[in-house]
Protein backbone atom coordinates (compact mmCIF):
# COMPACT_ATOMS: atom_id res chain seq x y z
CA UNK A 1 0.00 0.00 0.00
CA UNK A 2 1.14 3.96 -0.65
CA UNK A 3 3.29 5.41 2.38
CA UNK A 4 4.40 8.71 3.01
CA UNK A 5 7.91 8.34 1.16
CA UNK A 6 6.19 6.70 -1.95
CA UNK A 7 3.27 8.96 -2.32
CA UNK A 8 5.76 11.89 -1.82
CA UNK A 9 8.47 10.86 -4.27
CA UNK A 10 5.97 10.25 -6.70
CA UNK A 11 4.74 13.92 -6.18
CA UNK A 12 8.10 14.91 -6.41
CA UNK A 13 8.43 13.34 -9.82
CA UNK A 14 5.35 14.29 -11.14
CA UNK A 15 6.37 18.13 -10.16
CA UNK A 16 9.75 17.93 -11.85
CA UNK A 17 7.50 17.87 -15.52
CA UNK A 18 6.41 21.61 -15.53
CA UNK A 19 3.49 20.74 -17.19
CA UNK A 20 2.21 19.09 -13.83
CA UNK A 21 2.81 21.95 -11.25
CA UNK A 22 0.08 24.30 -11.67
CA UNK A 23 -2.78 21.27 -11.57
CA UNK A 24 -0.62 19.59 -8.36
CA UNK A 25 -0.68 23.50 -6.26
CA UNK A 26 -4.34 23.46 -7.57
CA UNK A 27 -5.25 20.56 -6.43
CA UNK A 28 -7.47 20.13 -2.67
CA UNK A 29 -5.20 17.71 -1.12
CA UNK A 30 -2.25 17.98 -2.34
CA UNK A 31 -0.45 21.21 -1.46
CA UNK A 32 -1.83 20.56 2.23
CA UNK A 33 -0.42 17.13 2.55
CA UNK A 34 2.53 18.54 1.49
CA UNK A 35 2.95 21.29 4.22
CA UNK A 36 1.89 18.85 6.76
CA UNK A 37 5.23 16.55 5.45
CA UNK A 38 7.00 19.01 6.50
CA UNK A 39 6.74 18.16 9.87
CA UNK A 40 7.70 14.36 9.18
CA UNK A 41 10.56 12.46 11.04
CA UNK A 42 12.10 10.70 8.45
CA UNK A 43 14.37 12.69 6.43
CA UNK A 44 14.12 11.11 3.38
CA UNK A 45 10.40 12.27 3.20
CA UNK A 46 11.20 15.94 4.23
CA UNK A 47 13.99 15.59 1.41
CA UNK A 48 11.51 14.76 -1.26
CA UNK A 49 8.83 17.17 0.14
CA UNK A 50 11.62 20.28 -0.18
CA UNK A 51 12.27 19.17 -3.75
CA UNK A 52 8.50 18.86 -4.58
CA UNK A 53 7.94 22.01 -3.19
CA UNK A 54 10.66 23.88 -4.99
CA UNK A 55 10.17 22.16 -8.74
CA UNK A 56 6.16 23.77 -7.81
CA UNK A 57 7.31 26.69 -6.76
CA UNK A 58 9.78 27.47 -9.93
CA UNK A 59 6.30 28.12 -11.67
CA UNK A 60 5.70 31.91 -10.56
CA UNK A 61 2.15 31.88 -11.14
CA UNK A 62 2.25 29.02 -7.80
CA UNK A 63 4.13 31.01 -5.67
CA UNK A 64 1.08 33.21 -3.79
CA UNK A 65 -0.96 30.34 -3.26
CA UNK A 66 2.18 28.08 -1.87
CA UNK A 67 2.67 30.86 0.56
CA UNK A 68 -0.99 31.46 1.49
CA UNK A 69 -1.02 27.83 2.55
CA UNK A 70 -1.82 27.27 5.89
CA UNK A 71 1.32 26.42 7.90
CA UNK A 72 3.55 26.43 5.12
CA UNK A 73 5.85 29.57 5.94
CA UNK A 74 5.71 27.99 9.90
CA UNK A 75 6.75 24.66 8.84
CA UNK A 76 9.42 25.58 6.46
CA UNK A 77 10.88 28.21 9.09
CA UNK A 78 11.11 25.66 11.38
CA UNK A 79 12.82 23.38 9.28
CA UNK A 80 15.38 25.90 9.12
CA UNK A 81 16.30 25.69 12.74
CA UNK A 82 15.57 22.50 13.35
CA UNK A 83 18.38 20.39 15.00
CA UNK A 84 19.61 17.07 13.85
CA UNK A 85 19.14 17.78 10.34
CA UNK A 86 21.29 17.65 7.41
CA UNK A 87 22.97 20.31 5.73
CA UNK A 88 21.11 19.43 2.19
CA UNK A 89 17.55 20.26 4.23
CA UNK A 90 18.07 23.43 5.98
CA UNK A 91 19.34 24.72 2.87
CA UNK A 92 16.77 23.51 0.54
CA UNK A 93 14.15 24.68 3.10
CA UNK A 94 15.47 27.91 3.36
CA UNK A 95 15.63 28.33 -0.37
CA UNK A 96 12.13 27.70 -0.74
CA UNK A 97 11.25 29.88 2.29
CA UNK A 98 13.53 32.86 0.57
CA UNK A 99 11.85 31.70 -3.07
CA UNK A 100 7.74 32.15 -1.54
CA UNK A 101 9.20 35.27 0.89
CA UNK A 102 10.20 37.20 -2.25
CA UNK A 103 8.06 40.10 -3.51
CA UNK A 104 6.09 38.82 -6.65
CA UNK A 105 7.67 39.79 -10.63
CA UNK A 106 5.09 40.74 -12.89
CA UNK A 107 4.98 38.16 -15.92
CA UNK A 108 4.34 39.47 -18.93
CA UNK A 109 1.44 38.15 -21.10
CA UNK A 110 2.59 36.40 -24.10
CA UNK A 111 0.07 34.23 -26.71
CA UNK A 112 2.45 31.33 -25.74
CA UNK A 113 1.82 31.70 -22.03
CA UNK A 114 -2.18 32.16 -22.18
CA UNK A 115 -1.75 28.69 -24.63
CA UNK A 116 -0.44 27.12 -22.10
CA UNK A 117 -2.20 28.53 -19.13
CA UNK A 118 -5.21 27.07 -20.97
CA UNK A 119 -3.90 23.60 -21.16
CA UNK A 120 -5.25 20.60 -18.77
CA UNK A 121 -3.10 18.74 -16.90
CA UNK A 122 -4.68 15.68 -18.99
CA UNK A 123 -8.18 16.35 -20.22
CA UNK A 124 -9.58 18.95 -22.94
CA UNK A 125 -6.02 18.59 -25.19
CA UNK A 126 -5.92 15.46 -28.22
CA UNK A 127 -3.10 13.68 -27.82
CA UNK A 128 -2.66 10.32 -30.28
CA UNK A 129 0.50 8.99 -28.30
CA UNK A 130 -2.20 7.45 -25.91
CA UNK A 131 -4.48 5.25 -26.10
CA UNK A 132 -7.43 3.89 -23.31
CA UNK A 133 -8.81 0.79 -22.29
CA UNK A 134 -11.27 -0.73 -20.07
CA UNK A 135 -11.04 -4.28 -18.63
CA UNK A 136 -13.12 -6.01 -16.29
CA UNK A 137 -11.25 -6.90 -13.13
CA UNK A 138 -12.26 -10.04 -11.58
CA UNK A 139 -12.09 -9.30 -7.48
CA UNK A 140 -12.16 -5.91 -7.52
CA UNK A 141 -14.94 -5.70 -4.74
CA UNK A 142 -12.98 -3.97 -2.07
CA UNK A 143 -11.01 -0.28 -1.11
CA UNK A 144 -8.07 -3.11 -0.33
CA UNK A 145 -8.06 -4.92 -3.85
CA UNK A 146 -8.60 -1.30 -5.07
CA UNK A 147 -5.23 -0.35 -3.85
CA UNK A 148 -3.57 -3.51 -5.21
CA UNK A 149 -4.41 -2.67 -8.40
CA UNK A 150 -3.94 1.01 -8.31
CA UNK A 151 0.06 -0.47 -7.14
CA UNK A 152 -0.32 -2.53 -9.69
CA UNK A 153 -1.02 0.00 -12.41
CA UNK A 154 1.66 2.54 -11.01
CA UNK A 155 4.27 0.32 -11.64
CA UNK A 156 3.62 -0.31 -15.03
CA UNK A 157 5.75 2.03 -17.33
CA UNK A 158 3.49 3.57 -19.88
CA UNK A 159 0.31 3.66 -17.88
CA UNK A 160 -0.46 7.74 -17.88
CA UNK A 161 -4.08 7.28 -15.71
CA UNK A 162 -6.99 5.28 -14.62
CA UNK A 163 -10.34 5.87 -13.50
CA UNK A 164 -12.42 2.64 -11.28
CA UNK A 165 -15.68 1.86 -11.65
CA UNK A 166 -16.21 -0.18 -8.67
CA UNK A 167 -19.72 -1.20 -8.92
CA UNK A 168 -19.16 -2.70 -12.16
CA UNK A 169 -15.74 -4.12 -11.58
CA UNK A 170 -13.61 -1.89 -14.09
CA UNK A 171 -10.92 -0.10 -14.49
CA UNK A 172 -10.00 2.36 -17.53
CA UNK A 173 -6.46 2.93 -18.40
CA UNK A 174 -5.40 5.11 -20.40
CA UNK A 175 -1.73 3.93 -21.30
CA UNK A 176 0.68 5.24 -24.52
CA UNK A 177 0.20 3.37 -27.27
CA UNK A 178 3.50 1.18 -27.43
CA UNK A 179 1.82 -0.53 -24.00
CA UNK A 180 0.23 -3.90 -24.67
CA UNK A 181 -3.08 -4.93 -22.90
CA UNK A 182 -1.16 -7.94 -21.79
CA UNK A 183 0.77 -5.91 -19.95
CA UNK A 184 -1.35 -4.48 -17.91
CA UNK A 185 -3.04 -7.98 -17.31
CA UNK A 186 0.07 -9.55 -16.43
CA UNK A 187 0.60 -6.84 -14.10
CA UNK A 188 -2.94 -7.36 -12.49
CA UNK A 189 -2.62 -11.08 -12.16
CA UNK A 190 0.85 -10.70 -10.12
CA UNK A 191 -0.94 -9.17 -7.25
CA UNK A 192 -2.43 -13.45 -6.77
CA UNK A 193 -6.20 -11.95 -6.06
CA UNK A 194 -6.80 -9.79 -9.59
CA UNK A 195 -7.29 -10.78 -12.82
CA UNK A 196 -8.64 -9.10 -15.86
CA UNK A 197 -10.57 -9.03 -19.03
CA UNK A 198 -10.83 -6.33 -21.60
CA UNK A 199 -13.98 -5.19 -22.75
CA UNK A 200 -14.79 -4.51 -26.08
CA UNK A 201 -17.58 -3.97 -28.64
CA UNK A 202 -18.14 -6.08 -31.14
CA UNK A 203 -19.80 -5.49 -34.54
CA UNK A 204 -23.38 -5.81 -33.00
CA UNK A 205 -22.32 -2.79 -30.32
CA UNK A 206 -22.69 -5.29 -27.71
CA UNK A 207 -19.83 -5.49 -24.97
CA UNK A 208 -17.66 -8.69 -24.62
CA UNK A 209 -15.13 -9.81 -22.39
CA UNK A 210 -11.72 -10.46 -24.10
CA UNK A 211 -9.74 -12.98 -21.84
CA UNK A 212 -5.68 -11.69 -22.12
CA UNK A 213 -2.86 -13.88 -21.99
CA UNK A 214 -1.19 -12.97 -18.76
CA UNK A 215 1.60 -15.56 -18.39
CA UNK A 216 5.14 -15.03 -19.57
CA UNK A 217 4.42 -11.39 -20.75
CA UNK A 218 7.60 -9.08 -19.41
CA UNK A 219 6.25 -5.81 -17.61
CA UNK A 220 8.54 -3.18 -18.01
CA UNK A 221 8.64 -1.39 -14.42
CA UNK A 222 8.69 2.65 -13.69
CA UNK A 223 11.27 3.63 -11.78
CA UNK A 224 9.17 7.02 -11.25
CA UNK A 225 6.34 8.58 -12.95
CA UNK A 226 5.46 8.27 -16.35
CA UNK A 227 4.18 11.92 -17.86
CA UNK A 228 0.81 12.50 -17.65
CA UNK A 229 -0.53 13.40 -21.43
CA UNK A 230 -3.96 15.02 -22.12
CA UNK A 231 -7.13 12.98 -22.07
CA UNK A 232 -9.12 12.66 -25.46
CA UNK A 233 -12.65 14.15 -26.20
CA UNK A 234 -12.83 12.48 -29.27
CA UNK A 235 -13.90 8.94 -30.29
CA UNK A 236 -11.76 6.17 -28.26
CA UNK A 237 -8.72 4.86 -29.94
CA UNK A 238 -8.99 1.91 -32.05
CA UNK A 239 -7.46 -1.04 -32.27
CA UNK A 240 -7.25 -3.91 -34.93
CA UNK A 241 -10.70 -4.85 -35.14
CA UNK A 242 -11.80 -3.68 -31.41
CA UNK A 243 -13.85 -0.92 -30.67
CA UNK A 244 -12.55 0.06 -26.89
CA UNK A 245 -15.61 0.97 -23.89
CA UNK A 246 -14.22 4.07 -22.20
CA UNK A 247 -15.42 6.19 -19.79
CA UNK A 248 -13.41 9.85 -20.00
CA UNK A 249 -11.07 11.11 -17.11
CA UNK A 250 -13.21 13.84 -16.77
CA UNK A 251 -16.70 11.84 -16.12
CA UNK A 252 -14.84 10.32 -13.21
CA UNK A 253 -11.03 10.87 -12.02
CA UNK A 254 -11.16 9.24 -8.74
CA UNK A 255 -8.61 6.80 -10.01
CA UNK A 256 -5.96 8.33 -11.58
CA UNK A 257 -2.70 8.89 -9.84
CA UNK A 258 -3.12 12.46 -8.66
CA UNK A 259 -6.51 11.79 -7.12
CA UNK A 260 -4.99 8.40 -5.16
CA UNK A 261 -2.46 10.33 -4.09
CA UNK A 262 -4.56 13.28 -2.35
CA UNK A 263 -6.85 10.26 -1.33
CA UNK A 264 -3.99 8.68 0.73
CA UNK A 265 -3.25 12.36 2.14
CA UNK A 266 -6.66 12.96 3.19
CA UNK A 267 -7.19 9.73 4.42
CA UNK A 268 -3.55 9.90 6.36
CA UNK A 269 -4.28 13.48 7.87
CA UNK A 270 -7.70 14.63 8.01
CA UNK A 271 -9.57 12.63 10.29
């Protein structure tokens, strides 16, 4: 299951693609869990929370709300002064502390800039390096098999996002388009208590479960976060003779990455 110096890292990752930093500050439990790391025991974790911090904070248009956060100037002062730590903290906490104390520049407004002010972190944007996929995940009838799979999934280099569907037992994926399904079933089946099916539409428009060969296929392993690419509003992609089920990031993000990870913080924190 995600802990502190996983979920963290992860962050940290994610805010080292610029793309990713103004939707992470944005974000309702993010930016909070984040301050409230700050006060962790375990270096490593205050480590990665300083460099999260300062990859969000190299984005100018973050800097007011980082500092408007409650008990973010406290916790990073205190870091400062706080005994027992190593030199690479206190300095990277008083860097950010100097970075969110200084008096905002005005940025000019450029075409370019508004562009990409407008962009999502991974909706409303057409991207054809991805493509999505639903499968039908055989016990995936609890919050605990929920978060085997969502492990599952992370792990798996190429997977961008996913959204559940508990009641129904699915999970869309959306994943670049070099992944194989068989990946992502092999991945599924070595947590022992998941398995999966895609589901597809045949010529009729009728769904059918696809059964995946899950044995032997090599997973290739992140060793952080893959980029997250915008979501589609167009049709689904297609593949040889398979019309994919989807259901859109936007009808329901509860399981991609960002949202598990401000789950776990919420869940960690806010009781």
């Amino acid at each position: 299951m995600m802990d502190a110096l996983s979920v963290v890292s992860q962050l940290r990752d994610l805010a080292s693609e610029p793309q990713n930093r103004e939707v992470i500050v944005q974000d309702q439990g993010c930016l909070p869990g984040l301050v409230l790391f700050l006060d962790h025991q375990n270096p490593e974790v205050l480590l990665a929370t300083l460099q999260t911090l300062r990859y969000l904070a190299e984005l100018s248009r973050n800097i007011a709300t980082m500092k408007n956060e409650l008990g973010m100037m406290v916790s990073l002062e205190n870091l400062t002064g706080r005994d027992g730590l190593s030199v690479d903290i206190t300095a990277l906490a008083q860097e950010v502390f100097d970075i969110l104390s200084a008096p905002p520049r005005p940025v000019p407004r450029t075409p370019e800039r508004e562009k990409k002010k407008k962009s999502q972190f991974f909706i409303n944007s057409s991207n054809k390096k991805a493509k999505s996929v639903t499968l039908h995940i055989q016990g995936l009838d609890s919050t605990d098999h929920r978060g085997l799979c969502e492990e599952a999934l992370l792990k798996v280099r190429g997977v961008i996002s996913f959204t559940f569907q508990m009641a129904s037992k699915r999970c869309t994926i959306r994943i670049r388009s070099d992944l194989s399904t068989e990946s992502l079933a092999s991945a599924i089946a070595a947590t022992e208590v998941l398995s999966a099916q895609q589901v597809v539409k045949n010529e009729a428009g009728d769904e059918v479960l696809i059964p995946l060969n899950s044995s032997g296929v090599k997973v290739q392993q992140n060793s952080a976060l893959p980029d997250y690419l915008p979501e589609e509003e167009d049709s689904p992609e297609k593949e040889v003779n398979r019309a994919i089920s989807r259901t859109t990031a936007k009808e329901d993000s509860s399981g991609s990455w960002l949202n598990a990870a401000a789950g776990f913080l919420t869940k960690t924190f806010y009781w």
